[in-house]
Protein backbone atom coordinates (compact mmCIF):
# COMPACT_ATOMS: atom_id res chain seq x y z
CA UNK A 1 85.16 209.74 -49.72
CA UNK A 2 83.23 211.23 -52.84
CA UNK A 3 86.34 212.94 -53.63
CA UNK A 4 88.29 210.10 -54.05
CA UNK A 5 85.52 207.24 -55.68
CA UNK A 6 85.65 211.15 -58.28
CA UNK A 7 88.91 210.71 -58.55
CA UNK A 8 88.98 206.98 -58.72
CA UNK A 9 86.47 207.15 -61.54
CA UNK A 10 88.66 209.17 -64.01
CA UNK A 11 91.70 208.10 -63.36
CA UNK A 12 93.49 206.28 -66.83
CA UNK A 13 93.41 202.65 -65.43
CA UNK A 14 90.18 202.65 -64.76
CA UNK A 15 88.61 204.40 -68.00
CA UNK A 16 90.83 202.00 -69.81
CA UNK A 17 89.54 198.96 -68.25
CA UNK A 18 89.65 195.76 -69.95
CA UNK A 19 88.16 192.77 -67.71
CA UNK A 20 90.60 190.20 -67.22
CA UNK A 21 88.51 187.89 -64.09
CA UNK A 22 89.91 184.66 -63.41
CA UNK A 23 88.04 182.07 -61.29
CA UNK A 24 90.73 181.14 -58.22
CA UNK A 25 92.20 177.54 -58.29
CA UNK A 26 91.14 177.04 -54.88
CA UNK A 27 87.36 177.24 -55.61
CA UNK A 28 87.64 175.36 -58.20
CA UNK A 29 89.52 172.66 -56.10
CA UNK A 30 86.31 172.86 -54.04
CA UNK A 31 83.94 172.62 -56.20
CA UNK A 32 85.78 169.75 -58.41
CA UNK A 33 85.56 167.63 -54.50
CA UNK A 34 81.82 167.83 -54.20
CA UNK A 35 81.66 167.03 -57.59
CA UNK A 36 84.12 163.85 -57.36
CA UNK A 37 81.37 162.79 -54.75
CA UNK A 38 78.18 163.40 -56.38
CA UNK A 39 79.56 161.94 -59.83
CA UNK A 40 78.80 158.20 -59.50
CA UNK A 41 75.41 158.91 -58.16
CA UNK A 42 74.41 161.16 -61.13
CA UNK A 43 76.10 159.12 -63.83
CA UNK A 44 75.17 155.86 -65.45
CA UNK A 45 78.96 155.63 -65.87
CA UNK A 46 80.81 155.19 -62.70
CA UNK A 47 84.09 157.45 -62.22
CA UNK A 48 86.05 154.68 -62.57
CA UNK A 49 84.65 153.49 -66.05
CA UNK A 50 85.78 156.87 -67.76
CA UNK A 51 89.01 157.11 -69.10
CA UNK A 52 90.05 160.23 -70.90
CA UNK A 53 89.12 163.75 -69.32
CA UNK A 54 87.35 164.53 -72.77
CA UNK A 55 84.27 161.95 -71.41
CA UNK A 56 84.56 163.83 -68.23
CA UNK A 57 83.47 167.23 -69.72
CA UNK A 58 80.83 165.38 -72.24
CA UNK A 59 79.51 163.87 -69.59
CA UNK A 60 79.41 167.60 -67.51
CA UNK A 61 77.85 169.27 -70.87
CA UNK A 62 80.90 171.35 -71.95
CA UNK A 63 81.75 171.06 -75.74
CA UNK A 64 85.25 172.35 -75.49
CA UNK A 65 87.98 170.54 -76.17
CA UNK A 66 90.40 170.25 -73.09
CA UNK A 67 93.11 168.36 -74.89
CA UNK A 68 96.40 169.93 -72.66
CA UNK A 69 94.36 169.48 -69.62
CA UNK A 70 94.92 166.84 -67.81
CA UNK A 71 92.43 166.67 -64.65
CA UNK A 72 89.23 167.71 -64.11
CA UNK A 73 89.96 170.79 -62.40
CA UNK A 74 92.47 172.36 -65.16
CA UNK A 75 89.81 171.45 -67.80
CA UNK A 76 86.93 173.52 -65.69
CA UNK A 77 88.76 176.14 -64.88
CA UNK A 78 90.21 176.22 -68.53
CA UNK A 79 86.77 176.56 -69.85
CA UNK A 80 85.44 178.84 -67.50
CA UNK A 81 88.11 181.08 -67.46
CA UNK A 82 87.07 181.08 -71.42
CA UNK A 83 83.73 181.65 -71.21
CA UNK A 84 83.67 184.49 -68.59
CA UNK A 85 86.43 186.25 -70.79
CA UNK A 86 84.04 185.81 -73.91
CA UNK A 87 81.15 187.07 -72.27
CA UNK A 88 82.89 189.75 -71.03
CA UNK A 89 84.28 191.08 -74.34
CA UNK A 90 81.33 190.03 -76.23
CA UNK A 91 79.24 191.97 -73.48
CA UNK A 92 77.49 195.64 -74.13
CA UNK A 93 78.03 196.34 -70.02
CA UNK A 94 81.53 196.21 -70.02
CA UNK A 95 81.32 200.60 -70.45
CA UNK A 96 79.79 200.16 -67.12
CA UNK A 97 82.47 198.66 -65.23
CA UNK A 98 84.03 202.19 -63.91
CA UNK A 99 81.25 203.68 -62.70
CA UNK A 100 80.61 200.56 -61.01
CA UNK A 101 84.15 200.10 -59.80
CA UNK A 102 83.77 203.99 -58.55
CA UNK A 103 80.41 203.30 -56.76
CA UNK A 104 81.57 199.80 -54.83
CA UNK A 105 84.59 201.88 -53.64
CA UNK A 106 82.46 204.83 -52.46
CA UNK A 107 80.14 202.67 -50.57
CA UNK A 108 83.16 200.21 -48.92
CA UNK A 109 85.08 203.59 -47.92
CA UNK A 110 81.69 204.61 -46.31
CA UNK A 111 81.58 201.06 -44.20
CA UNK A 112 84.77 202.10 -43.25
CA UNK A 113 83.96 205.39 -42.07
CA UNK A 114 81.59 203.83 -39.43
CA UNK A 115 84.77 202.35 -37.60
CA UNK A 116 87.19 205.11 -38.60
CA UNK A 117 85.04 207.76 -37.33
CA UNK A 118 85.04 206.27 -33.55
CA UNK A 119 88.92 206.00 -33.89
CA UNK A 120 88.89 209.60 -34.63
CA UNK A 121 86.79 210.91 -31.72
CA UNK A 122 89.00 208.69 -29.54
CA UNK A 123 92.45 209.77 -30.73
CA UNK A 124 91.86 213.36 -30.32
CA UNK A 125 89.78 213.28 -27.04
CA UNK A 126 93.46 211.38 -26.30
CA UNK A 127 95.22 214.01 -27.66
CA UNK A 128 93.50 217.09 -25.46
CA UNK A 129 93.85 215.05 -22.96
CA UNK A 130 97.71 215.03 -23.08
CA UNK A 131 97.45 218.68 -24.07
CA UNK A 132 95.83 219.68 -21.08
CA UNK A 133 98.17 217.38 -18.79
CA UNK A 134 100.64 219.09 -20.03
CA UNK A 135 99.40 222.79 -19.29
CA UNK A 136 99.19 223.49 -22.76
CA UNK A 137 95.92 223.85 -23.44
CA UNK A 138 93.52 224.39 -20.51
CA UNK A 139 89.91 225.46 -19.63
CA UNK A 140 88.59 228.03 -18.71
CA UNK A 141 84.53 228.83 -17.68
CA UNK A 142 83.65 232.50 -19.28
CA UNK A 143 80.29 233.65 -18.63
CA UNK A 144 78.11 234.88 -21.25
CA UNK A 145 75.26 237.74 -21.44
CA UNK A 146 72.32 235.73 -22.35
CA UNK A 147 68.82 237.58 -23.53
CA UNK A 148 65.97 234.77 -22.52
CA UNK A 149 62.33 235.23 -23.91
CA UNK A 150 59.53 234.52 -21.11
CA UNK A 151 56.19 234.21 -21.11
């Protein structure tokens, strides 16, 4: 597992690493459904009163202008989309992000080794069992000189 987070670490696609994180539509769908509720009981304005999607994102405290957006969730995820990307070009971590990537696959290949290693012990106490079905492999008892200490 070392071996391959190692490997994982220098190889070209991840030394040349360039962020590129998008926020999924889906949570963003989510999160615009709670907000469509709590709206009209944290705004003077009811949702009803505002008309353009430029109010909307006043209102939220975003600056941007959304102007090809039309709903509330392009507009968010628009803007967020932006400002993660600027943060993460504008960021001093971003020489970080290998080793990191490198580490988080190290560890989740070691979660994995707590099943795989079970599966292992199983498929080749399987295997000798066949084996010795088969009269390939068999037992045999040899006894062994032994020197034992007494007191």
């Amino acid at each position: 597992m070392i071996f391959v987070s190692i490997a994982y670490y220098y190889a070209p696609s991840v030394q040349n690493y360039t962020p590129n994180i998008k926020v999924p539509s889906w949570i963003i769908k989510a999160s615009t459904q709670i907000v469509d509720k709590i709206i009209p009981e944290l705004m003077p304005q009811s949702r009803d009163e505002i008309n353009n999607i430029d109010q909307i994102i006043s209102l939220i405290g975003f600056t941007e202008n959304q102007a090809d957006s039309e709903t509330l969730e392009q507009a968010i995820e628009l803007v967020l989309n932006k400002k993660i990307n600027d943060f993460l070009t504008a960021s001093q971590y971003v020489k970080y992000i290998p080793i990191a990537l490198a580490v988080s696959l190290f560890f989740s290949l070691n979660i994995l080794n707590l099943f795989l290693s079970w599966l292992i012990i199983l498929i080749s106490c399987i295997i000798v069992w066949i084996l010795r079905k088969l009269k390939i492999v068999s037992l045999q008892k040899q006894s062994a000189e032994q020197e034992v200490l007494e007191f």
